[in-house]
N, C-alpha and C. Protein backbone atom coordinates (compact mmCIF):
# COMPACT_ATOMS: atom_id res chain seq x y z
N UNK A 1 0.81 -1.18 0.00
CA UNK A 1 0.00 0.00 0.00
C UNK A 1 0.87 1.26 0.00
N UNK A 2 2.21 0.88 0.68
CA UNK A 2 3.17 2.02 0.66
C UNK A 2 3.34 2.83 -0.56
N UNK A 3 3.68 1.64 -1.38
CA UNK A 3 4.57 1.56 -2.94
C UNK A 3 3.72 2.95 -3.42
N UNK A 4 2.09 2.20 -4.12
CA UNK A 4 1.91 3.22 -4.46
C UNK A 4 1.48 4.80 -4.22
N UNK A 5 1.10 4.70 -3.18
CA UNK A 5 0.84 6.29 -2.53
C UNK A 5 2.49 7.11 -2.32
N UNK A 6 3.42 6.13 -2.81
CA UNK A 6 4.66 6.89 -2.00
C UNK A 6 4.78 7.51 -3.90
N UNK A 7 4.65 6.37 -4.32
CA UNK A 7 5.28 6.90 -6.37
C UNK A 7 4.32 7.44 -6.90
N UNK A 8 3.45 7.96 -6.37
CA UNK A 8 2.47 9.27 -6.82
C UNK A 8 2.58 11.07 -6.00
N UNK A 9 3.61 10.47 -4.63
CA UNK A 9 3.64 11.33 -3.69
C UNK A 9 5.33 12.45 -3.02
N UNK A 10 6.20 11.21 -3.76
CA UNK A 10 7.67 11.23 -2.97
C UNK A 10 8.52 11.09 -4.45
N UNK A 11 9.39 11.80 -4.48
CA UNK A 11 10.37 11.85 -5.76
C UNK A 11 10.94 10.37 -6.06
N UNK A 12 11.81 9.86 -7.03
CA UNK A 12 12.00 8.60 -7.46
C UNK A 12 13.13 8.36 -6.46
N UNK A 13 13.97 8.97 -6.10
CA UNK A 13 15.53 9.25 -5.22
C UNK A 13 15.02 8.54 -3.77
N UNK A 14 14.23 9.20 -3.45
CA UNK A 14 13.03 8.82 -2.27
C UNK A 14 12.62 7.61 -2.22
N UNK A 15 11.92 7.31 -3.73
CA UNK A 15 11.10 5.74 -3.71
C UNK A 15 12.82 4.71 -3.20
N UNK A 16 13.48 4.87 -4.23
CA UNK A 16 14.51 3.91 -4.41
C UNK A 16 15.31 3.26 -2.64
N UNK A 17 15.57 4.22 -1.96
CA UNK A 17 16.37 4.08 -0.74
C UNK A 17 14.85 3.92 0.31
N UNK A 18 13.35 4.31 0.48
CA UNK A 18 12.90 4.26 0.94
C UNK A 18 12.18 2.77 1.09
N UNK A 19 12.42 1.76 0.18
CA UNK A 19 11.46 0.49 -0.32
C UNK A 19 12.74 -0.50 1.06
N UNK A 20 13.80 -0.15 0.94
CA UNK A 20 14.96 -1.01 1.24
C UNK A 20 14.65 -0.75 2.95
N UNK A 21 14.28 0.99 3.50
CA UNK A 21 14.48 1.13 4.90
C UNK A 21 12.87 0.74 5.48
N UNK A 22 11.64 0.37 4.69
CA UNK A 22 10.88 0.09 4.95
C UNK A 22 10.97 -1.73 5.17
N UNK A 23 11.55 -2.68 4.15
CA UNK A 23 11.89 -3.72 4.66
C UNK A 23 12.29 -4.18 5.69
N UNK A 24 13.17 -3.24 6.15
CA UNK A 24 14.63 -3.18 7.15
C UNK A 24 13.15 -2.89 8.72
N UNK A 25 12.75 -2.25 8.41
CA UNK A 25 11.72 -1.60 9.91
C UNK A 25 10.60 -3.06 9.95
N UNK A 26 10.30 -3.40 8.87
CA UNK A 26 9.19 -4.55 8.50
C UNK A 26 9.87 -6.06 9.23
N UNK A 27 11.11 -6.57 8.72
CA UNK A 27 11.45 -7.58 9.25
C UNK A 27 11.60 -7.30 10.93
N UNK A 28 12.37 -6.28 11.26
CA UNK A 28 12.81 -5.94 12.49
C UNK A 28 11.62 -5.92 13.40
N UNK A 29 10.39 -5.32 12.98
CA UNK A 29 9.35 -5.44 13.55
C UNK A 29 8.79 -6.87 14.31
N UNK A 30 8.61 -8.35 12.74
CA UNK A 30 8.57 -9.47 12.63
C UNK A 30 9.16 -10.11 13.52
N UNK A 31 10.63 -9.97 13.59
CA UNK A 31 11.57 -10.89 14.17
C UNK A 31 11.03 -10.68 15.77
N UNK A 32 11.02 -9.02 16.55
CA UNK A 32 10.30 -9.19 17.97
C UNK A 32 9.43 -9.50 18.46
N UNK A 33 8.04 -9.55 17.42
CA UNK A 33 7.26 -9.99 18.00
C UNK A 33 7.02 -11.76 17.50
N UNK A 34 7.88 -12.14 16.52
CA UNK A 34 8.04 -13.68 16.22
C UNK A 34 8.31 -14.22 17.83
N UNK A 35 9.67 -13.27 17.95
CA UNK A 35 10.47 -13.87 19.23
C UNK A 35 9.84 -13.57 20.60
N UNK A 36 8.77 -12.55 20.75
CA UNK A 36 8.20 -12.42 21.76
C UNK A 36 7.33 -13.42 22.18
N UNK A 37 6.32 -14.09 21.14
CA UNK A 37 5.30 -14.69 20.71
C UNK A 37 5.91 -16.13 21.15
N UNK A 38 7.41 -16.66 20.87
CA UNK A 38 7.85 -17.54 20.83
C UNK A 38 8.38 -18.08 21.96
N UNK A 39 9.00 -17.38 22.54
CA UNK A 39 9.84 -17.47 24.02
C UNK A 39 8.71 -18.14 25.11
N UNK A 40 7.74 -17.58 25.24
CA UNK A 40 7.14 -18.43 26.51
C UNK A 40 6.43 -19.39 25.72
N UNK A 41 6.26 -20.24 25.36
CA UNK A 41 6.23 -21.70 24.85
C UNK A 41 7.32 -22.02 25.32
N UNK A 42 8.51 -21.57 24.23
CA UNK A 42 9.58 -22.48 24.30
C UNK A 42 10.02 -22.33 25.69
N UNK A 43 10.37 -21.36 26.42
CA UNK A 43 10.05 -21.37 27.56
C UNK A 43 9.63 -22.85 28.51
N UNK A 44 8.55 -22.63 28.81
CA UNK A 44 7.46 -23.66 29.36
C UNK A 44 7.81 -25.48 29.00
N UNK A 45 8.29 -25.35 27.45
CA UNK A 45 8.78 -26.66 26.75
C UNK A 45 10.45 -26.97 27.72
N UNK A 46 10.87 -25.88 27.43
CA UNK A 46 12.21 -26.24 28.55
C UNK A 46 12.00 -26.58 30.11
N UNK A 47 11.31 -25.80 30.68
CA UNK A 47 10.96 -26.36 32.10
C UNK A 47 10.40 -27.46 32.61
N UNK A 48 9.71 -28.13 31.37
CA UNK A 48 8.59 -29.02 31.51
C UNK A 48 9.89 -30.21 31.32
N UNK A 49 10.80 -30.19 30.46
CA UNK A 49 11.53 -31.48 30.17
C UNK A 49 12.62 -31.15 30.53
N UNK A 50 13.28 -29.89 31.80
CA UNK A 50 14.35 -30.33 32.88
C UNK A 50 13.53 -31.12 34.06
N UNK A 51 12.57 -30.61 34.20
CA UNK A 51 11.79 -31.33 35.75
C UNK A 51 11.45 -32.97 35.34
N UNK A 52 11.71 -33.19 33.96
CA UNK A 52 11.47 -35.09 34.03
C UNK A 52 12.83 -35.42 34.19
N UNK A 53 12.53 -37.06 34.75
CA UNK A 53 13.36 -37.56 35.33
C UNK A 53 14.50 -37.71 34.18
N UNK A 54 15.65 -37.43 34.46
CA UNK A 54 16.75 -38.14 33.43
C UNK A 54 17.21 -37.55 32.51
N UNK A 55 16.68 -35.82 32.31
CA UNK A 55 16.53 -35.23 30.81
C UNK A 55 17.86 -34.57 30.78
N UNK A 56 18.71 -34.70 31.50
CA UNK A 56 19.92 -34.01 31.70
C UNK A 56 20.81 -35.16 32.34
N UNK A 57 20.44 -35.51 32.09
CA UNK A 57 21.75 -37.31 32.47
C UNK A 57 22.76 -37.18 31.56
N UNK A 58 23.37 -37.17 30.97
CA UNK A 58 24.55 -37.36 29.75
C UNK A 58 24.20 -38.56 29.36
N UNK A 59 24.42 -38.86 28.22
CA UNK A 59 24.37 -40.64 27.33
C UNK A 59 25.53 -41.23 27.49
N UNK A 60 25.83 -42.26 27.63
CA UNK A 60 26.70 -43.43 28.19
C UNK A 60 27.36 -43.06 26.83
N UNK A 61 29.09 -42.85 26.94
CA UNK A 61 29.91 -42.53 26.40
C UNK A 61 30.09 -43.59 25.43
N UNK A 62 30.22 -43.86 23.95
CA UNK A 62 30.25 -44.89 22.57
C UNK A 62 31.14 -45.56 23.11
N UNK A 63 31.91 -46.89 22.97
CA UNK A 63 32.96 -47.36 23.18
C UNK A 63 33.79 -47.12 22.20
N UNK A 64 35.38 -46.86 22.42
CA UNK A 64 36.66 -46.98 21.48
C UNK A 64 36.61 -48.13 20.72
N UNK A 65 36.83 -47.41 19.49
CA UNK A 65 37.42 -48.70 19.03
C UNK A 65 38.93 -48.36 18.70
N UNK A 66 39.71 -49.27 19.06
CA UNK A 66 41.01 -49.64 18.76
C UNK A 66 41.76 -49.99 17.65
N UNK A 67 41.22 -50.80 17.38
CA UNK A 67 41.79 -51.43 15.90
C UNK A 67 40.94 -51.35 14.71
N UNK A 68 41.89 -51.42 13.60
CA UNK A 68 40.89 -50.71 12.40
C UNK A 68 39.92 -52.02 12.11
N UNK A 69 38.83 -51.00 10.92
CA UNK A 69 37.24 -51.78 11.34
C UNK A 69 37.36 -51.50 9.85
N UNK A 70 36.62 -52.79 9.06
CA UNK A 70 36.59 -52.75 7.69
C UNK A 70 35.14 -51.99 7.70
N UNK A 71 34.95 -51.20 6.00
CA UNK A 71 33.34 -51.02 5.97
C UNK A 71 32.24 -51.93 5.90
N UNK A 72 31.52 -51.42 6.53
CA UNK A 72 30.04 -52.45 6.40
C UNK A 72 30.73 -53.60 7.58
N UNK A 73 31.26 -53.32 8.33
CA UNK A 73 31.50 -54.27 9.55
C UNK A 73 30.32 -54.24 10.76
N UNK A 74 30.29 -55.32 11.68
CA UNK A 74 28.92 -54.78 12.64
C UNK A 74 29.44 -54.04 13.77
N UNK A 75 30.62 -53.72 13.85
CA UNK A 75 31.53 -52.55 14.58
C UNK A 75 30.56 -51.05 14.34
N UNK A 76 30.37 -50.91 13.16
CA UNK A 76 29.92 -49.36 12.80
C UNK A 76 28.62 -49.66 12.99
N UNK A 77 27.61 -50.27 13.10
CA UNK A 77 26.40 -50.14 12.91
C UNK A 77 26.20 -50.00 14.11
């Protein structure tokens, strides 16, 4: 709606640098309230799965292997 009320209203010098700082205000806008909107979920999703049992345990460390392992061996799988 900008576009055209601005290229009937604002010189071409104007249109050109003005389309780029209107994007720039448009995403910036998006991204805070994306991230505002977003945070307490994700939020709530994090609290909910430190308080279960185990969710911060570390995983039992892979075993070494030592000696070389051909491909398609049942070593890698």
């Amino acid at each position: 709606m900008a576009a055209p009320i601005g290229a009937y209203s604002l010189p071409v010098d104007t249109m050109v640098w003005l389309g780029t700082v209107i994007m720039i205000v448009t995403m910036g806008g998006a991204f805070l309230v994306g991230g505002a909107l977003g945070a307490g979920p994700l939020l709530a999703m994090v609290g909910a799965e430190a308080k279960t049992a185990g969710a911060c345990a570390p995983a039992a460390a892979p075993a070494v292997v030592t000696a070389p392992v051909a491909i398609g061996s049942p070593e890698l799988r």
